[in-house]
Protein backbone atom coordinates (compact mmCIF):
# COMPACT_ATOMS: atom_id res chain seq x y z
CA UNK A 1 0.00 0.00 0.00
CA UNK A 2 3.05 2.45 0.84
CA UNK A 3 4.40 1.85 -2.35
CA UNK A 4 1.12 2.74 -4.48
CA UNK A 5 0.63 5.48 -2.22
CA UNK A 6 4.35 6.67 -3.48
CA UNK A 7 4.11 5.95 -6.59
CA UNK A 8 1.11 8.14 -7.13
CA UNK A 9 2.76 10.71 -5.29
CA UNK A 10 5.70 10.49 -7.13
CA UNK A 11 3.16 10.80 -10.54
CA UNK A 12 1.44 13.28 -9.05
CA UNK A 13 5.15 15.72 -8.55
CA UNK A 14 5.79 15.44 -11.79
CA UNK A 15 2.95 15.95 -13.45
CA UNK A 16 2.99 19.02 -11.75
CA UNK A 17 6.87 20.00 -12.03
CA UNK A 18 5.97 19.32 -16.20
CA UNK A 19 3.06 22.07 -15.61
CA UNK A 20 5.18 24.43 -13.91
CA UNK A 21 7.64 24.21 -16.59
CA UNK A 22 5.49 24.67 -19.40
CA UNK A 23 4.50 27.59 -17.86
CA UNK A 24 7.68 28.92 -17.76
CA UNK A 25 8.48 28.53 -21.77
CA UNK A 26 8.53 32.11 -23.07
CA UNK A 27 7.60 33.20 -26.59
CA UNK A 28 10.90 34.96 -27.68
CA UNK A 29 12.81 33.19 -25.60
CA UNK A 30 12.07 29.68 -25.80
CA UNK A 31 10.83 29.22 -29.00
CA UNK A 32 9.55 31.53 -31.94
CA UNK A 33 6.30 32.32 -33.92
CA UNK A 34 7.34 32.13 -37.54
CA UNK A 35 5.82 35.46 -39.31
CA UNK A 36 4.77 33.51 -42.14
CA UNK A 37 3.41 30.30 -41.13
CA UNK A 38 3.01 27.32 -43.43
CA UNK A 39 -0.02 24.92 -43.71
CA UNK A 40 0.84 21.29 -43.15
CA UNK A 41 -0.81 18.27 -45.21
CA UNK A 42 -3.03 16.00 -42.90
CA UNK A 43 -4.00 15.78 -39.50
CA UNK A 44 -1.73 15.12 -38.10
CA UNK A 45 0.96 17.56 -35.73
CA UNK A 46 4.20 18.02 -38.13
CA UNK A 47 7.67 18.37 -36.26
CA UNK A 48 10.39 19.25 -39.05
CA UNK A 49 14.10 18.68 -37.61
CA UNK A 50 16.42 21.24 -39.88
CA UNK A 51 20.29 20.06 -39.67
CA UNK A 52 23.46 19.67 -40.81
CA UNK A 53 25.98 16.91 -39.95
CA UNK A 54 28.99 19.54 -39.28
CA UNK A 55 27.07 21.27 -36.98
CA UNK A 56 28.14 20.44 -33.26
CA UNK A 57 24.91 21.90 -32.24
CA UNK A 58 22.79 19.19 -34.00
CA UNK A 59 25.04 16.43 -32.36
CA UNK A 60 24.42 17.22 -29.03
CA UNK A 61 21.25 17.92 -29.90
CA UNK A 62 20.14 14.69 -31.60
CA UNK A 63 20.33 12.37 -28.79
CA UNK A 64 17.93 13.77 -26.85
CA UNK A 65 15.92 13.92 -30.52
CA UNK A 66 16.51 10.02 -30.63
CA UNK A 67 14.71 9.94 -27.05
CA UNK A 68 11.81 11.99 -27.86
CA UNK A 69 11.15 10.38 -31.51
CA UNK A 70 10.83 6.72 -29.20
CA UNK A 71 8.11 8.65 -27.12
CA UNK A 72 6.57 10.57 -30.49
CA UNK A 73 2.60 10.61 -30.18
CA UNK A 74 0.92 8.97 -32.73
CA UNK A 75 -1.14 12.08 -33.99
CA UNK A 76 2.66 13.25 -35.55
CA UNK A 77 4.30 13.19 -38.12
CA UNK A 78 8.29 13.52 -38.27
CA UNK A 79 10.26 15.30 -41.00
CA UNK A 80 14.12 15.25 -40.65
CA UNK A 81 15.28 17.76 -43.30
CA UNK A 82 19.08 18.54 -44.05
CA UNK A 83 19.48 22.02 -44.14
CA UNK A 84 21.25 22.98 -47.63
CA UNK A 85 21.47 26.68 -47.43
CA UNK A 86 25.37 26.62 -48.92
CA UNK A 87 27.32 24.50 -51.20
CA UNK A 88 28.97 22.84 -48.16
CA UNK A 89 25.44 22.15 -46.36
CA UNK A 90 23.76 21.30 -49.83
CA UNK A 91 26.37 18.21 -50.00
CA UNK A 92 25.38 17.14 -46.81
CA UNK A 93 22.13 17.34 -47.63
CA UNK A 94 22.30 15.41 -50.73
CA UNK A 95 24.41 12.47 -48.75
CA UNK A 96 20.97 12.62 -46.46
CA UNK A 97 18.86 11.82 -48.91
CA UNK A 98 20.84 9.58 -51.03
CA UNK A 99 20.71 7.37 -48.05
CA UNK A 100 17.31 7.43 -47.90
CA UNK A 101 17.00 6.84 -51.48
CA UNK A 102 19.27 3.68 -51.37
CA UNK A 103 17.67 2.33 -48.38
CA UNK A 104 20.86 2.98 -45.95
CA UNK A 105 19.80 6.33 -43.99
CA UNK A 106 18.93 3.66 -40.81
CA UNK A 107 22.35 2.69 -40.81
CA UNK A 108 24.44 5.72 -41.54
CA UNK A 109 22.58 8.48 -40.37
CA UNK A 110 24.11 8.28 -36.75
CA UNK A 111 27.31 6.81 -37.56
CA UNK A 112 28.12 9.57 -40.03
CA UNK A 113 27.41 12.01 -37.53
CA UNK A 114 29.76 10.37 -35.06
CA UNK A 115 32.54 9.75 -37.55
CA UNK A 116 32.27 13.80 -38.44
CA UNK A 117 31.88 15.08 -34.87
CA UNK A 118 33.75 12.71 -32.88
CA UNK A 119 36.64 10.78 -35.28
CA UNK A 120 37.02 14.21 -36.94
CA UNK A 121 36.69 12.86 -40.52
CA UNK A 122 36.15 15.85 -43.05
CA UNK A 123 33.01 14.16 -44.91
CA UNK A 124 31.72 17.53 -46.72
CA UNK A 125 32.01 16.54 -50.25
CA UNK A 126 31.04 13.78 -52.81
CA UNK A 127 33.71 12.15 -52.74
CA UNK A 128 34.66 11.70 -49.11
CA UNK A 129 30.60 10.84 -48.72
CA UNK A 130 30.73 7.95 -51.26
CA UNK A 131 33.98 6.59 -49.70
CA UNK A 132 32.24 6.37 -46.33
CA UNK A 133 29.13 4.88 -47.76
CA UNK A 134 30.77 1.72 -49.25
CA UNK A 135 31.61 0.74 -45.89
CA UNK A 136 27.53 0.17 -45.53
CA UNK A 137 28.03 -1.99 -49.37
CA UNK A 138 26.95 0.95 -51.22
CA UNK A 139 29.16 0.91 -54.31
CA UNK A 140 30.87 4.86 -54.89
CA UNK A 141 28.60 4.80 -58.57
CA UNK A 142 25.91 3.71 -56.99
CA UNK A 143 26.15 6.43 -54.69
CA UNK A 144 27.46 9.10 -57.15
CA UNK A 145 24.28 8.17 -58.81
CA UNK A 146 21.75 9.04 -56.24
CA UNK A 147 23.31 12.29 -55.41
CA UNK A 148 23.53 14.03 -58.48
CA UNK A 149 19.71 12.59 -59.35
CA UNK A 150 16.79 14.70 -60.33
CA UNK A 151 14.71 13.19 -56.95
CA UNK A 152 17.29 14.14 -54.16
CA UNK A 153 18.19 18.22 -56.06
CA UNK A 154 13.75 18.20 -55.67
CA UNK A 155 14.85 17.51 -52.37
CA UNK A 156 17.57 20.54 -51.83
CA UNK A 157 15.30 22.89 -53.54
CA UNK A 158 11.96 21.60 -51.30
CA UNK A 159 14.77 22.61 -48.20
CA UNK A 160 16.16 25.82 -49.01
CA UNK A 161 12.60 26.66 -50.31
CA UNK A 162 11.20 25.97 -46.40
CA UNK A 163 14.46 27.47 -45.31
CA UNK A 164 13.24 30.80 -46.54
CA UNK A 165 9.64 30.32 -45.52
CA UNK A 166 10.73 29.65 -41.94
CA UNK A 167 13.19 32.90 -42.27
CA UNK A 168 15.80 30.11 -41.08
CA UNK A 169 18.95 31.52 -39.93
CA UNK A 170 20.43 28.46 -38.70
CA UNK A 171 20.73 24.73 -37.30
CA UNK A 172 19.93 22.94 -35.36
CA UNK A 173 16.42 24.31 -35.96
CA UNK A 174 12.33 22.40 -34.88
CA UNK A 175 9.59 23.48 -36.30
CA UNK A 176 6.10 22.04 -35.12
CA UNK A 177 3.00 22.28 -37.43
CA UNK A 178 4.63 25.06 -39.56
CA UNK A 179 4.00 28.05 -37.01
CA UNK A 180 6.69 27.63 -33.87
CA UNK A 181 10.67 27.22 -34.12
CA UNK A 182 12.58 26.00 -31.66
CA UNK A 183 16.51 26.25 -31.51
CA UNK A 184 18.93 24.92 -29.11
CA UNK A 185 21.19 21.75 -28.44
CA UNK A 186 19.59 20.94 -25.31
CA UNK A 187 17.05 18.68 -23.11
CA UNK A 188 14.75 21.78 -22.82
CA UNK A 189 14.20 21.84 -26.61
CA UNK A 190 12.46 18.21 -26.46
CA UNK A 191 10.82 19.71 -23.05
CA UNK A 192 9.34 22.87 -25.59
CA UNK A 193 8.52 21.03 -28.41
CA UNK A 194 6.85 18.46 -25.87
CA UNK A 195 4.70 21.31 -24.75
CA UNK A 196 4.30 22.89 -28.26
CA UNK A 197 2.96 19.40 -29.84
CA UNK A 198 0.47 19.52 -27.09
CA UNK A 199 -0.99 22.81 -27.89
CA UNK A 200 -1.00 22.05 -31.60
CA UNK A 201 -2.59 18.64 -31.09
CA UNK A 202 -4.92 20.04 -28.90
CA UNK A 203 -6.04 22.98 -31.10
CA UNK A 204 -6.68 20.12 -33.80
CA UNK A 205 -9.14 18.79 -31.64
C-alpha cells in the first residue's frame, strides 16, 4: 500500500513540475512564432528537424531527438530535413537523402554524424561521402548516382525553399505544425517542443 501510495505521489510531482515548466516557456525566448506560417498536409501535428551533420549543435542535440522520436505521439508526423542553405550544407544534404534513397539512412545516419563530430573525418564533399558509404556496401557509382539525381536536387530545392519560408537563420532548428521554431542543443528543446505538440494537437481537436 506504501508503495502505491508513493508511486502516485511520485506521478502526481511530476505531473505538476511538467506544468510548472510549461508555464515557464517564453515566446521569444524559448521558441519563436514564424511570421509567415506554413499549412501542413493531414491531420496530423508536423515536427520538421532542420540540420546539418557539421554542426556540433545538432550532435548534441540529436540524442535527446533520438529519445523523444521513441516517445513521439501517434497524432505526428516527423520530417528530418538537411538544411542545404550553402554548397557545403547542400552536400550534406544530398548524402541525407541519397541514403534514404538507397535504403541505408537507418544505418548511416548516426554513424556519419559520429565519424564527423567525434573521429574528426572531413566528410563535406562527394567524394569523401561515397567513400564512407561503401563501408555500408553501397558501391561509390551507386552512390554518385543518387546524389547528383533529379529526386534528391527536388529535395535541396523543397529545403532551401522551407528554409526561406521559416526565415531560417540556422541549425539545429524544430519546427512544429509550420508556425513555432525552436533552436537549441539541449534537453529543454524536447521539453518545448513536448509542450508545443500539445498545444498544436490540442487545437486540432
Amino acid at each position: 500500500m506504501k508503495k502505491f501510495i508513493l508511486g502516485g505521489l511520485t506521478a502526481t510531482v511530476m505531473a505538476f513540475s511538467m506544468n510548472a515548466m510549461a508555464d515557464q516557456f517564453v515566446e521569444g525566448k524559448d521558441y519563436t512564432v514564424i511570421k509567415n506560417p506554413t499549412p501542413v498536409s493531414g491531420n496530423k501535428v508536423e515536427v520538421r528537424e532542420f540540420f546539418w551533420y557539421g554542426c556540433p549543435h545538432c550532435f548534441k542535440l540529436e540524442p535527446h531527438m533520438q529519445t523523444w522520436l521513441k516517445q513521439m505521439p501517434k497524432d505526428v508526423t516527423f520530417v528530418r530535413t538537411p538544411a542545404a542553405m550553402n554548397p557545403v550544407w547542400e552536400s550534406g544534404a544530398r548524402t541525407y537523402w541519397a541514403s534514404e534513397m538507397l535504403g541505408v539512412r537507418q544505418k548511416t545516419h548516426l554513424p556519419l554524424f559520429h565519424a564527423i563530430q567525434v573521429d574528426n573525418q572531413q566528410i563535406f564533399d562527394q567524394a569523401t561521402a561515397a567513400k564512407f558509404f561503401t563501408k555500408y556496401g553501397v558501391p561509390e557509382s551507386k552512390f554518385n548516382s543518387a546524389y547528383n539525381s533529379f529526386a534528391v536536387s527536388t529535395k535541396v530545392a523543397e529545403s532551401n525553399k522551407l528554409a526561406q519560408q521559416y526565415q531560417l537563420s540556422g541549425v539545429p532548428a524544430v519546427v512544429v505544425d509550420g508556425k513555432y521554431m525552436i533552436q537549441g542543443e539541449n534537453e529543454r528543446v524536447v521539453q518545448v517542443l513536448t509542450y508545443l505538440v500539445d498545444k498544436e494537437m490540442k487545437s486540432k481537436k
